[in-house]
Protein backbone atom coordinates (compact mmCIF):
# COMPACT_ATOMS: atom_id res chain seq x y z
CA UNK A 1 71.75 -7.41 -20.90
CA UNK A 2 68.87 -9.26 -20.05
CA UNK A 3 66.62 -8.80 -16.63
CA UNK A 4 67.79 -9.04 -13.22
CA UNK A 5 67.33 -11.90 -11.67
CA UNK A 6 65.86 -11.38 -7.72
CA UNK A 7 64.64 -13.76 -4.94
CA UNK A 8 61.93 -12.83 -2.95
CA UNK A 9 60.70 -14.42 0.69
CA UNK A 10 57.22 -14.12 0.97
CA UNK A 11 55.06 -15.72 4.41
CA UNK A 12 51.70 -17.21 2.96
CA UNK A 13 49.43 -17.92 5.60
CA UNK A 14 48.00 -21.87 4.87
CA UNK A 15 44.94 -24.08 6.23
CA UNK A 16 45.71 -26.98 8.46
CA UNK A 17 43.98 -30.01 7.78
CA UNK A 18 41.41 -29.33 10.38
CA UNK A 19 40.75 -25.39 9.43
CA UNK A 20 40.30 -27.07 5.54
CA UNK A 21 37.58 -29.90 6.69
CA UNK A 22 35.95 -27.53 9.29
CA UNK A 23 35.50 -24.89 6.08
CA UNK A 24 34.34 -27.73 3.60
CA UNK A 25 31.38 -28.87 5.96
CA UNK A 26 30.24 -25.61 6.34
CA UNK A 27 30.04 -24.62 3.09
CA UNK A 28 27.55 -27.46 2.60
CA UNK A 29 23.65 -27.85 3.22
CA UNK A 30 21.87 -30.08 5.24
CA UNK A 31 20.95 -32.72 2.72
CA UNK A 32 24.83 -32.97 1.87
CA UNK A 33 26.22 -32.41 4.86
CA UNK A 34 24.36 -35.81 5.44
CA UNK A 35 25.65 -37.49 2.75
CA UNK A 36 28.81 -36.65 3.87
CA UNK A 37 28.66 -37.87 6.93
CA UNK A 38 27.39 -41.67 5.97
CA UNK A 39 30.71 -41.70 3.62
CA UNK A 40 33.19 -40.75 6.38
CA UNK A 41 31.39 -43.47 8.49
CA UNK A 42 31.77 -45.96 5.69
CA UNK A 43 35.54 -44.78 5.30
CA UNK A 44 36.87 -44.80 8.39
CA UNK A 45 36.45 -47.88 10.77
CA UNK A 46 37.26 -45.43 13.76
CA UNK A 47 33.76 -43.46 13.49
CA UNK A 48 30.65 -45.61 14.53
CA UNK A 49 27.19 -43.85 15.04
CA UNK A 50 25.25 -43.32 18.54
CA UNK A 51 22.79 -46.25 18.94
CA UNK A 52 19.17 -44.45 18.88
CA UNK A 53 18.57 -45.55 22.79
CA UNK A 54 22.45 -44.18 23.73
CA UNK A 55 20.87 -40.64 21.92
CA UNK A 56 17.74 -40.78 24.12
CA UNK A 57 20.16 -41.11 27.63
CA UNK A 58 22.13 -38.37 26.22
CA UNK A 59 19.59 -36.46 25.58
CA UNK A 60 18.48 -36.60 29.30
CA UNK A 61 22.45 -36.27 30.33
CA UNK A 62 21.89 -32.62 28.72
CA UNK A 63 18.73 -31.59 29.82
CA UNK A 64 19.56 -32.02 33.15
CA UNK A 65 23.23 -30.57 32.93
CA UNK A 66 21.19 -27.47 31.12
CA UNK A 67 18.74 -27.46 33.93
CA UNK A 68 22.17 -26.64 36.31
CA UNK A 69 23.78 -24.19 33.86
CA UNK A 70 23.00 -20.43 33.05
CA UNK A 71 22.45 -21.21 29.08
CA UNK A 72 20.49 -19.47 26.56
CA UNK A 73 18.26 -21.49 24.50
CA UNK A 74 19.89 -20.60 21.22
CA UNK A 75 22.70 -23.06 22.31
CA UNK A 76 20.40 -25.88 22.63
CA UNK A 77 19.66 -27.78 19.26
CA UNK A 78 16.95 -29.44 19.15
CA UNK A 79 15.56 -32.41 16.94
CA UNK A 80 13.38 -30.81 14.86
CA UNK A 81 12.45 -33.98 12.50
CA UNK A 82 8.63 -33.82 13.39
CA UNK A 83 8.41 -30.09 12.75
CA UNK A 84 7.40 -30.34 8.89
CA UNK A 85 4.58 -32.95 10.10
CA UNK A 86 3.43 -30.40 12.50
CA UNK A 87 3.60 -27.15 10.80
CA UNK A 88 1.84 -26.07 7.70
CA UNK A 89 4.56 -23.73 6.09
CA UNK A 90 3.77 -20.33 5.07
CA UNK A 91 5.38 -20.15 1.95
CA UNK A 92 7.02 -22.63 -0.62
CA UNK A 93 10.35 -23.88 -0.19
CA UNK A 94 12.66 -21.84 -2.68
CA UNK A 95 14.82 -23.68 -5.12
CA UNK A 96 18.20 -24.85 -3.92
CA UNK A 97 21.16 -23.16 -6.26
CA UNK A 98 23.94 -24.59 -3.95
CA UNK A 99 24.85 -27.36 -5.79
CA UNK A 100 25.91 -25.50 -8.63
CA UNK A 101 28.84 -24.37 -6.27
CA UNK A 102 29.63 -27.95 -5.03
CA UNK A 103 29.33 -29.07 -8.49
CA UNK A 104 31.64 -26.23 -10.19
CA UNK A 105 34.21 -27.25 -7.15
CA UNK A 106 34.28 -30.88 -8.22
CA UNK A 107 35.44 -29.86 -11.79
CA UNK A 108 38.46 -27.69 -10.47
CA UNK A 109 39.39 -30.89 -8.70
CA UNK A 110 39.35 -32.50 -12.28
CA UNK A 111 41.99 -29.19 -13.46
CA UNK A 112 45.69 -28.71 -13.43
CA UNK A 113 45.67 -26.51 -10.90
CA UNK A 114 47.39 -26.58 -7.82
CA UNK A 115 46.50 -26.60 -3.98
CA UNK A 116 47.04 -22.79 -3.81
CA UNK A 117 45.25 -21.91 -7.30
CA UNK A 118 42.45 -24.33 -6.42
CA UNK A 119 42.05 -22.67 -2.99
CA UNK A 120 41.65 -19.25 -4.40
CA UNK A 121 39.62 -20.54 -7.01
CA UNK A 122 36.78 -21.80 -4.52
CA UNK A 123 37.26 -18.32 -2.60
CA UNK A 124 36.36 -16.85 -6.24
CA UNK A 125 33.30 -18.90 -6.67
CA UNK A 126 31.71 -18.53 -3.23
CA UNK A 127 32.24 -14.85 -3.84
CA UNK A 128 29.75 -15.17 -7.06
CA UNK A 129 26.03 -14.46 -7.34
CA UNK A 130 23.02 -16.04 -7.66
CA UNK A 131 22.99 -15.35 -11.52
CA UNK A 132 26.62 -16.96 -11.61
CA UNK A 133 28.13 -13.16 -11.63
CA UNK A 134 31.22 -12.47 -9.57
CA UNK A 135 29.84 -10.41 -6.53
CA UNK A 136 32.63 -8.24 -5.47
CA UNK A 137 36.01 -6.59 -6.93
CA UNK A 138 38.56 -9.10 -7.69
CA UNK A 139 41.26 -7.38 -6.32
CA UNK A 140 39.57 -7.58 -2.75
CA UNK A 141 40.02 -11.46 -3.38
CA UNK A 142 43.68 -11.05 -4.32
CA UNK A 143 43.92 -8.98 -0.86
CA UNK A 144 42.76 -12.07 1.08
CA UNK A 145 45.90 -13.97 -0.49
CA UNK A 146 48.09 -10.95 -0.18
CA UNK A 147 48.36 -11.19 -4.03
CA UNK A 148 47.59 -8.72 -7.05
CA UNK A 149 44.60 -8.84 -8.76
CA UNK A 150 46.75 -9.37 -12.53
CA UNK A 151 48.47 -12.88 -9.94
CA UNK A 152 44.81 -14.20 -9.76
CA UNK A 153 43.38 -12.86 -12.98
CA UNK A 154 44.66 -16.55 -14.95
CA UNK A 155 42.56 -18.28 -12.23
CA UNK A 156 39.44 -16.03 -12.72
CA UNK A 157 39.78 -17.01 -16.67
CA UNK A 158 39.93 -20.96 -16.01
CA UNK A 159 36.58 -20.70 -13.80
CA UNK A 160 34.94 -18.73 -16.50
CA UNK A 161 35.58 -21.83 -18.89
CA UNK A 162 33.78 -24.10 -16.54
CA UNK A 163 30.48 -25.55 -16.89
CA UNK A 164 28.48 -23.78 -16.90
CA UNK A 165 30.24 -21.10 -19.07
CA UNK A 166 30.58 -17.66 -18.17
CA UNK A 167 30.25 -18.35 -14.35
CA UNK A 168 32.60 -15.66 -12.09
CA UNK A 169 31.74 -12.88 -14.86
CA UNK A 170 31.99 -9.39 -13.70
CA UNK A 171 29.38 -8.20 -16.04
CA UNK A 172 26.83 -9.12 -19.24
CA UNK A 173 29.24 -8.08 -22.20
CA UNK A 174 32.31 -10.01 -20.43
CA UNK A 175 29.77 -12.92 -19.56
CA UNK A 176 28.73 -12.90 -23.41
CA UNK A 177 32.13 -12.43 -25.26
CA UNK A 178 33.33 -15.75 -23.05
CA UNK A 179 30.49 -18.14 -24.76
CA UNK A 180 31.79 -16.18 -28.30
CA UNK A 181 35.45 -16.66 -28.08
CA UNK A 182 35.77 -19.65 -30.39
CA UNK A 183 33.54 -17.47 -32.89
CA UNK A 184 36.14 -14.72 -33.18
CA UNK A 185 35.08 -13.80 -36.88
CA UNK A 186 31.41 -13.96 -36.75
CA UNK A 187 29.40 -11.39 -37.03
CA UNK A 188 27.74 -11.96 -33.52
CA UNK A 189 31.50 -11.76 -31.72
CA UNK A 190 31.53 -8.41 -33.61
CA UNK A 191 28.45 -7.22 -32.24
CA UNK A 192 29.01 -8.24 -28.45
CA UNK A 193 33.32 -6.94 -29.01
CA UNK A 194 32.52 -3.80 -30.54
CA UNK A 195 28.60 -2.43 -30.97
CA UNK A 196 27.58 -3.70 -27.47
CA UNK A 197 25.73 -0.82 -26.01
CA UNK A 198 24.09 -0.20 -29.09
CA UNK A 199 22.98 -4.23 -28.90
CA UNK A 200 21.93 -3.64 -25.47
CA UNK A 201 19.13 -0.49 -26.52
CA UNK A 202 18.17 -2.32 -29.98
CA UNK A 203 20.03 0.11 -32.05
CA UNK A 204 19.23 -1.81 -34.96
CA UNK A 205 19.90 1.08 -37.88
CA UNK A 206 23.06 1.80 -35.74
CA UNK A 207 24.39 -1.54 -36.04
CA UNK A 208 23.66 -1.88 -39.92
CA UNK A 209 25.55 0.98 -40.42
CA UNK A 210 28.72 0.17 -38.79
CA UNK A 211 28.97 -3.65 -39.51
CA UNK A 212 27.88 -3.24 -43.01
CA UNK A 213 26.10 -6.07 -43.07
CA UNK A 214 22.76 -6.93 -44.45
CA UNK A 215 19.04 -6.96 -42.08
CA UNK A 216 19.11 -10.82 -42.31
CA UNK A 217 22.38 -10.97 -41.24
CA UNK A 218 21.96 -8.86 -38.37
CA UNK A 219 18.61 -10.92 -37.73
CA UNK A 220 20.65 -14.17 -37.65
CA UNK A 221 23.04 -12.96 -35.45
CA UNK A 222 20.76 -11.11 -32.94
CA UNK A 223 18.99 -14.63 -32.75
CA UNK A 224 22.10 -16.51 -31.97
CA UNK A 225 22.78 -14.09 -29.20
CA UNK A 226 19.67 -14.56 -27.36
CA UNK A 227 20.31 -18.10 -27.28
CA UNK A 228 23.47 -17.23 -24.83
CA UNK A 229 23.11 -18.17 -21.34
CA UNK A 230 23.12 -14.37 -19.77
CA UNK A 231 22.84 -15.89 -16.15
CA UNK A 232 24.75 -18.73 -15.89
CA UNK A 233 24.12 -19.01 -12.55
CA UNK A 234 20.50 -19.94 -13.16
CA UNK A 235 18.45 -22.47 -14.08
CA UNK A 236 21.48 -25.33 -13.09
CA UNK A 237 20.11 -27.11 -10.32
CA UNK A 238 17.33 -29.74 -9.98
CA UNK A 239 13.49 -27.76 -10.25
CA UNK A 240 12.05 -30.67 -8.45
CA UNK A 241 14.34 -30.22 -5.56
CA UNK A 242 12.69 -28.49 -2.67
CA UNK A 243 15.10 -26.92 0.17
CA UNK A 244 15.43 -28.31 3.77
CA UNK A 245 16.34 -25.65 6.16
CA UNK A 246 19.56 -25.38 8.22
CA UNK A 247 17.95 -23.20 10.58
CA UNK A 248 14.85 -22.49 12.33
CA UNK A 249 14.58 -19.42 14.28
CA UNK A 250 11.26 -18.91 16.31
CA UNK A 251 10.09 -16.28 18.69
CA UNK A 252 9.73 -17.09 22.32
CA UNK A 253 8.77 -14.08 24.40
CA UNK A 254 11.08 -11.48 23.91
CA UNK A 255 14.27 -13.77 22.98
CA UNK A 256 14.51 -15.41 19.66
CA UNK A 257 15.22 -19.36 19.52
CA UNK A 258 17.81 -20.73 17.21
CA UNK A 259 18.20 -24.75 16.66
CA UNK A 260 19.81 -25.61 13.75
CA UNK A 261 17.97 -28.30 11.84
CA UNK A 262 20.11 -31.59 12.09
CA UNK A 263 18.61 -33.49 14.73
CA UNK A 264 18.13 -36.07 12.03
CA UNK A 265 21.70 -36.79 11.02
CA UNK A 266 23.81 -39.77 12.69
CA UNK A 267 25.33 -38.78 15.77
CA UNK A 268 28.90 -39.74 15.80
CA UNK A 269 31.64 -40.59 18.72
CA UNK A 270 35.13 -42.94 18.38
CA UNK A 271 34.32 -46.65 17.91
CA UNK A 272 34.77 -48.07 21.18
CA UNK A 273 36.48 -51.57 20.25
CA UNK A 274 39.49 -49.19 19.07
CA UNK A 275 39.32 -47.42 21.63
CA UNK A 276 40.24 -50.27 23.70
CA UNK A 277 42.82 -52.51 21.70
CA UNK A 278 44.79 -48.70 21.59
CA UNK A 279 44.11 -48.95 25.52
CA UNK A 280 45.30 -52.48 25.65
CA UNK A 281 48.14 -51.98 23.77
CA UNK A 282 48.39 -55.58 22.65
CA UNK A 283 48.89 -54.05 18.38
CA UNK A 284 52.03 -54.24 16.59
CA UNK A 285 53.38 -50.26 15.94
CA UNK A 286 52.10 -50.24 12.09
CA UNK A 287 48.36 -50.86 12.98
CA UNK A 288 48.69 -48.55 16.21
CA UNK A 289 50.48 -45.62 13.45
CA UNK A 290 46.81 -46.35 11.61
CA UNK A 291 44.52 -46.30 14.06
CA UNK A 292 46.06 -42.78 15.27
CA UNK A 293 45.62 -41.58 12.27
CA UNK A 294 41.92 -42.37 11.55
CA UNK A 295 41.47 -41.24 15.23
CA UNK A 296 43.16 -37.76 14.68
CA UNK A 297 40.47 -37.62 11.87
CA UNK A 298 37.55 -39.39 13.28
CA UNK A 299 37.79 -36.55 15.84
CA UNK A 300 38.37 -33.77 13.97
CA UNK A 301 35.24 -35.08 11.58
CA UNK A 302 33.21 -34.99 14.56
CA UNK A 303 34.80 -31.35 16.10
CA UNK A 304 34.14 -29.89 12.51
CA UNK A 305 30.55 -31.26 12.52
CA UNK A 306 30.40 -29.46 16.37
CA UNK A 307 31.79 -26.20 14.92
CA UNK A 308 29.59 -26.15 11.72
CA UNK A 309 26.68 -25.89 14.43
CA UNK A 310 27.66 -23.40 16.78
CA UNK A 311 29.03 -21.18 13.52
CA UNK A 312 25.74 -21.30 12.07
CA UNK A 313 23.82 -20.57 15.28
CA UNK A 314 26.71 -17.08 15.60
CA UNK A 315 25.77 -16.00 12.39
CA UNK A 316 22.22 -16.37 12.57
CA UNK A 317 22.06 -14.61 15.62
CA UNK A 318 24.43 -12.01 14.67
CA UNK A 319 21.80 -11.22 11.34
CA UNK A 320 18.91 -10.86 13.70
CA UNK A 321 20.40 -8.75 15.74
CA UNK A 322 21.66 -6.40 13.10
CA UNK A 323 18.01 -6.49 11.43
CA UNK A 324 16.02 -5.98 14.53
CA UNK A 325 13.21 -4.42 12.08
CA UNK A 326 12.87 -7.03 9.81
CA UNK A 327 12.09 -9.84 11.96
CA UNK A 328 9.92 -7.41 14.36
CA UNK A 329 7.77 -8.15 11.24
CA UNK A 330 8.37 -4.95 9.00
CA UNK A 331 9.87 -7.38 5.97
CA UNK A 332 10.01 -4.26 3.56
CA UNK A 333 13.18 -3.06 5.47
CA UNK A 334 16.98 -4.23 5.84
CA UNK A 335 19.37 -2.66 7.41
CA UNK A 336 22.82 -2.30 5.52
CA UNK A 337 24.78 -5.07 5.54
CA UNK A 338 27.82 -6.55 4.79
CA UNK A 339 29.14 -9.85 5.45
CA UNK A 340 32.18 -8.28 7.23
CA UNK A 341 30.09 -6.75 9.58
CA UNK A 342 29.04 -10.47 10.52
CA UNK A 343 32.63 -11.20 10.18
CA UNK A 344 33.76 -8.96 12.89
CA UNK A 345 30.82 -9.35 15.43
CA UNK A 346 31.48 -12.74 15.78
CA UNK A 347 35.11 -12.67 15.18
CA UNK A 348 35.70 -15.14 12.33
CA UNK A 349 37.01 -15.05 9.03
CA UNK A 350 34.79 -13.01 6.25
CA UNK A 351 35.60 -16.16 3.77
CA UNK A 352 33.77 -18.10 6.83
CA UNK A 353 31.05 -16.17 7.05
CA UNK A 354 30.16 -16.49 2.98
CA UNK A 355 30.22 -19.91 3.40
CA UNK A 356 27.95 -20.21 6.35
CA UNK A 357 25.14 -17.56 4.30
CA UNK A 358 25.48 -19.14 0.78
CA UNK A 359 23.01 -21.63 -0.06
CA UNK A 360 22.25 -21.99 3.48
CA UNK A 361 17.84 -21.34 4.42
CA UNK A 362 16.25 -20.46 7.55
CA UNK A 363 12.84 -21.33 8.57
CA UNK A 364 11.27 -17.95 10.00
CA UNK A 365 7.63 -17.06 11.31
CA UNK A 366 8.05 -15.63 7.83
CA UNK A 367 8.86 -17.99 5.23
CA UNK A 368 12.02 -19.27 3.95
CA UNK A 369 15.26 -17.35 3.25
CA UNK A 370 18.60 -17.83 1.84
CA UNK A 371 20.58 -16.25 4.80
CA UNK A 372 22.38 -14.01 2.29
CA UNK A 373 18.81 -12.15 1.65
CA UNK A 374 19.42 -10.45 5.09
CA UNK A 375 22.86 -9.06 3.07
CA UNK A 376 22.18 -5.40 1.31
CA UNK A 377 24.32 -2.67 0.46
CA UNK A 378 23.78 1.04 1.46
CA UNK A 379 23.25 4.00 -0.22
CA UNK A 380 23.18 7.15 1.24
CA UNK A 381 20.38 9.69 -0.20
CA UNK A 382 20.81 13.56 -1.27
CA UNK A 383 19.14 14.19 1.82
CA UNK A 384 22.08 12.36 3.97
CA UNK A 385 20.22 9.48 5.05
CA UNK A 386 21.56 5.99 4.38
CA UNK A 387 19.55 3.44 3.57
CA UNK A 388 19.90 -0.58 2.45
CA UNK A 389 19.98 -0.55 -1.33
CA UNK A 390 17.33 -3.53 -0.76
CA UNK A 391 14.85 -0.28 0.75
CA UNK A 392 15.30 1.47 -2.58
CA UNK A 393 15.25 -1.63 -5.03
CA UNK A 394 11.54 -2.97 -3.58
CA UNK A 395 10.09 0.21 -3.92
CA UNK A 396 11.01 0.01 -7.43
CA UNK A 397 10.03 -3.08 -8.39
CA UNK A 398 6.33 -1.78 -6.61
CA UNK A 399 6.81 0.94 -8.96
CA UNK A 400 7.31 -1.56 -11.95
CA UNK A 401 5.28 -3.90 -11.15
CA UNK A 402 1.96 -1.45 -10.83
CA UNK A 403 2.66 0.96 -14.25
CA UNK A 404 0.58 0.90 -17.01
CA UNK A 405 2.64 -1.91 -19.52
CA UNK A 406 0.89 0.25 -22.36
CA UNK A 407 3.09 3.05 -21.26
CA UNK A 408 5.70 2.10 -19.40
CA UNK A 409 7.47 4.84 -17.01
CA UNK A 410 11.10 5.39 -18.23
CA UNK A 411 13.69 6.14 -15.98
CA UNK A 412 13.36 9.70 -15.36
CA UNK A 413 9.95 8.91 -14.41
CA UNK A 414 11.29 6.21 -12.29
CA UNK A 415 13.29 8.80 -10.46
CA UNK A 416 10.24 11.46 -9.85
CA UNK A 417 8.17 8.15 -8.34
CA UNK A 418 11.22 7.02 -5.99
CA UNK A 419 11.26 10.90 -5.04
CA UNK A 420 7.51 10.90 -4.34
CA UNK A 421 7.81 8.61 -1.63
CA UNK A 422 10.82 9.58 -0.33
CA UNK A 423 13.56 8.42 -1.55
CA UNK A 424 15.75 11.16 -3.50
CA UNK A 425 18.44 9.20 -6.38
CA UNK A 426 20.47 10.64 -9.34
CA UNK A 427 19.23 8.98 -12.68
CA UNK A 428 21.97 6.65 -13.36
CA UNK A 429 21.82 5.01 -9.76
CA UNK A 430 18.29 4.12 -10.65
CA UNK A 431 18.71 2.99 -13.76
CA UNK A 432 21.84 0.59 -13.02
CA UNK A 433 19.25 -0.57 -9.73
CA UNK A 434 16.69 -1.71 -12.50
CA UNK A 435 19.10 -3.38 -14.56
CA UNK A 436 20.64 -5.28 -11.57
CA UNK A 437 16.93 -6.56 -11.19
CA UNK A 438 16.67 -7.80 -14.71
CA UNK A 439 13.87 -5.06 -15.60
CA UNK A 440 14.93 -3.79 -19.11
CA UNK A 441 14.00 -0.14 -20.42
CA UNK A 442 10.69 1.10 -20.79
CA UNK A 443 10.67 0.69 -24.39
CA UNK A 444 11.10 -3.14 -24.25
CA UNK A 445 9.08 -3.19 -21.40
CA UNK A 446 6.11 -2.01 -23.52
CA UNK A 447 3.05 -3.89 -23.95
CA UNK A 448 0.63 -3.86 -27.29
């Protein structure tokens, strides 16, 4: 007797159109964001841009209505086009990994995957790291979709065969046996499948033994390892291109100002003419059924363009409120936290808030950030304080950094330094902090 057959009515909760383009434009940068803007004016007769002089009158129109209202400054955005001829910056502008994201997205478009899949499939990849790794539990992704984590597991696999390969891995030896799998009876595959730990410490005699192969085997298939991407997430995007800031955040007595830096971009409002002939009414029904269509979307282009800025603004307040110390100046210490604390401050969607903090820079009194640096986990000490794991792992990498390279401190001595100034961890939380920074043992770490 074969399996019983059972029908089951599930409720998924969908996007509208509107929800879908207000999450797309905030997911991208400034630079794109402008981009995309000049192709929605060029595709849809509807949207026209605000004459320069028009800007200047409107300009006034707010000052003065501001001048009437009880408003705090972080809802004013100002143009802020003149402020990188003005300013010398304190730091270098960091390298923009964003586009690996928008780029990744573009091939799932290219897939046989459907609305759903591809929707959960972009939920996966703005959940990954900046070294391409996937940055939380998959089954807290399935939650979001009120699936399993086995229903979404298929969809984690095709993103892992995208280019670059190995992106969404949950860890080095998964990352690794993906750029493998059409090697399946090499002797490297073997290595990575079944000797990996032993790989990872250079348990060279170890590995001879229980391959059975010979030293310049081994040798070749050691060296075709290392020539495996290990962070796919790196090294993708343009080196020569320098970020632009969505944000700039400056001090102005005791309140912090906020404008979000877009002054630049066309400002956009319905095209008048249609405005009128709609007004008129003098159009047969098939051009009015058009022209309320690329109305319904000329205005929710411009509402999404609205809500990108005032999200942005939320969140960026929201971090500097939860990390009071940090940007009282003390830049050695974060807070804990998550971007579900963010989340439920401002009262928005967690998926909303990831994409508002990745790839997204702020121009501080500082430097530059990614807004996802102001994201740490917490840890809680023997001593029952909890700390941001961010605390713990810059104290270590001052550890690192300052040891003798001739005799490098292994991780037991790691522990007794971290204890010296404070901060009391069990052996294997240190050493899994070190490897998350990319510091290897201190036997490789050795200088001669």
């Amino acid at each position: 007797m074969g399996p019983a057959l059972k029908q089951i009515q599930t409720q998924k909760q969908r996007l509208a159109p509107r929800q879908v383009l207000q999450a797309r434009l905030l997911q991208l940068n400034t630079l794109n964001l402008e981009q995309t803007i000049l192709e929605e004016l060029e595709g849809n007769p509807l949207l026209e841009e605000v004459e320069s002089e028009e800007s200047e009158e409107q300009e006034v129109l707010e000052e003065s209505a501001i001048d009437d209202l009880d408003i705090s400054l972080e809802d004013m955005y100002s143009d802020e086009s003149t402020y990188y001829l003005s300013e010398e910056k304190k730091e270098m502008p960091l390298p923009d990994r964003h586009t690996l994201i928008e780029n990744l997205i573009e091939q799932l478009k290219d897939s046989e995957m459907d609305d759903r899949d591809r929707e959960i499939a972009e939920e996966i990849l703005w959940n990954t790291n900046e070294r391409g790794y996937l940055d939380t539990d998959l089954i807290l992704v399935a939650d979001r979709f009120d699936l399993l984590e086995d229903d979404i597991t298929p969809i984690l696999h095709k993103i892992q065969r995208l280019e670059p390969v190995g992106i969404g891995s949950r860890n080095l030896e998964e990352c690794l046996m993906i750029q493998l799998e059409d090697e399946e009876d090499s002797l490297s595959h073997k290595i990575i499948h079944t000797c990996f730990d032993d790989f990872m410490h250079k348990r060279y005699d170890k590995l001879l033994d229980r391959l059975d192969c010979s030293e310049s085997e081994l040798h070749d298939a050691v060296k075709h390892i290392s020539h495996l991407n290990p962070r796919p997430g790196e090294g993708y995007s343009d080196k020569f291109q320098t970020v632009i800031p969505d944000l700039i955040v400056r001090e102005d007595r005791n309140d912090w100002v906020i404008t979000t830096n877009d002054g630049g971009l066309p400002e956009l409002r319905i095209s008048q003419d249609y405005e009128e002939q709609l007004l008129n009414g003098n159009i047969n029904n098939d051009a009015k059924k058009f022209i309320k269509e690329k109305m319904d979307s000329a205005n929710w282009f411009i509402e999404a363009v609205h809500q990108r800025r005032i999200t942005m603004v939320n969140v960026m307040r929201s971090i500097i409120e939860f990390q009071p110390e940090w940007f009282a100046g003390n830049m050695d210490f974060l807070r804990p936290l998550k971007l579900q604390d963010v989340a439920d401050k401002i009262e928005m969607d967690i998926s909303t808030i990831s994409r508002s903090t990745r790839g997204k820079f702020v121009d501080t009194p500082f430097g530059i950030f990614e807004l996802k640096h102001y994201f740490t986990d917490s840890i809680e000490l023997s001593d029952g304080r909890v700390l941001g794991t961010f605390i713990i792992k810059r104290a270590l990498k001052g550890i690192i950094k300052s040891e003798d390279k001739y005799r490098p401190l292994n991780d037991d001595a790691l522990v007794e330094q971290l204890e010296h100034k404070g901060y009391t961890l069990a052996r294997r939380t240190v050493a899994k902090y070190r490897d998350q920074m990319g510091y290897p043992v201190a036997r490789l770490r050795k200088e001669i």
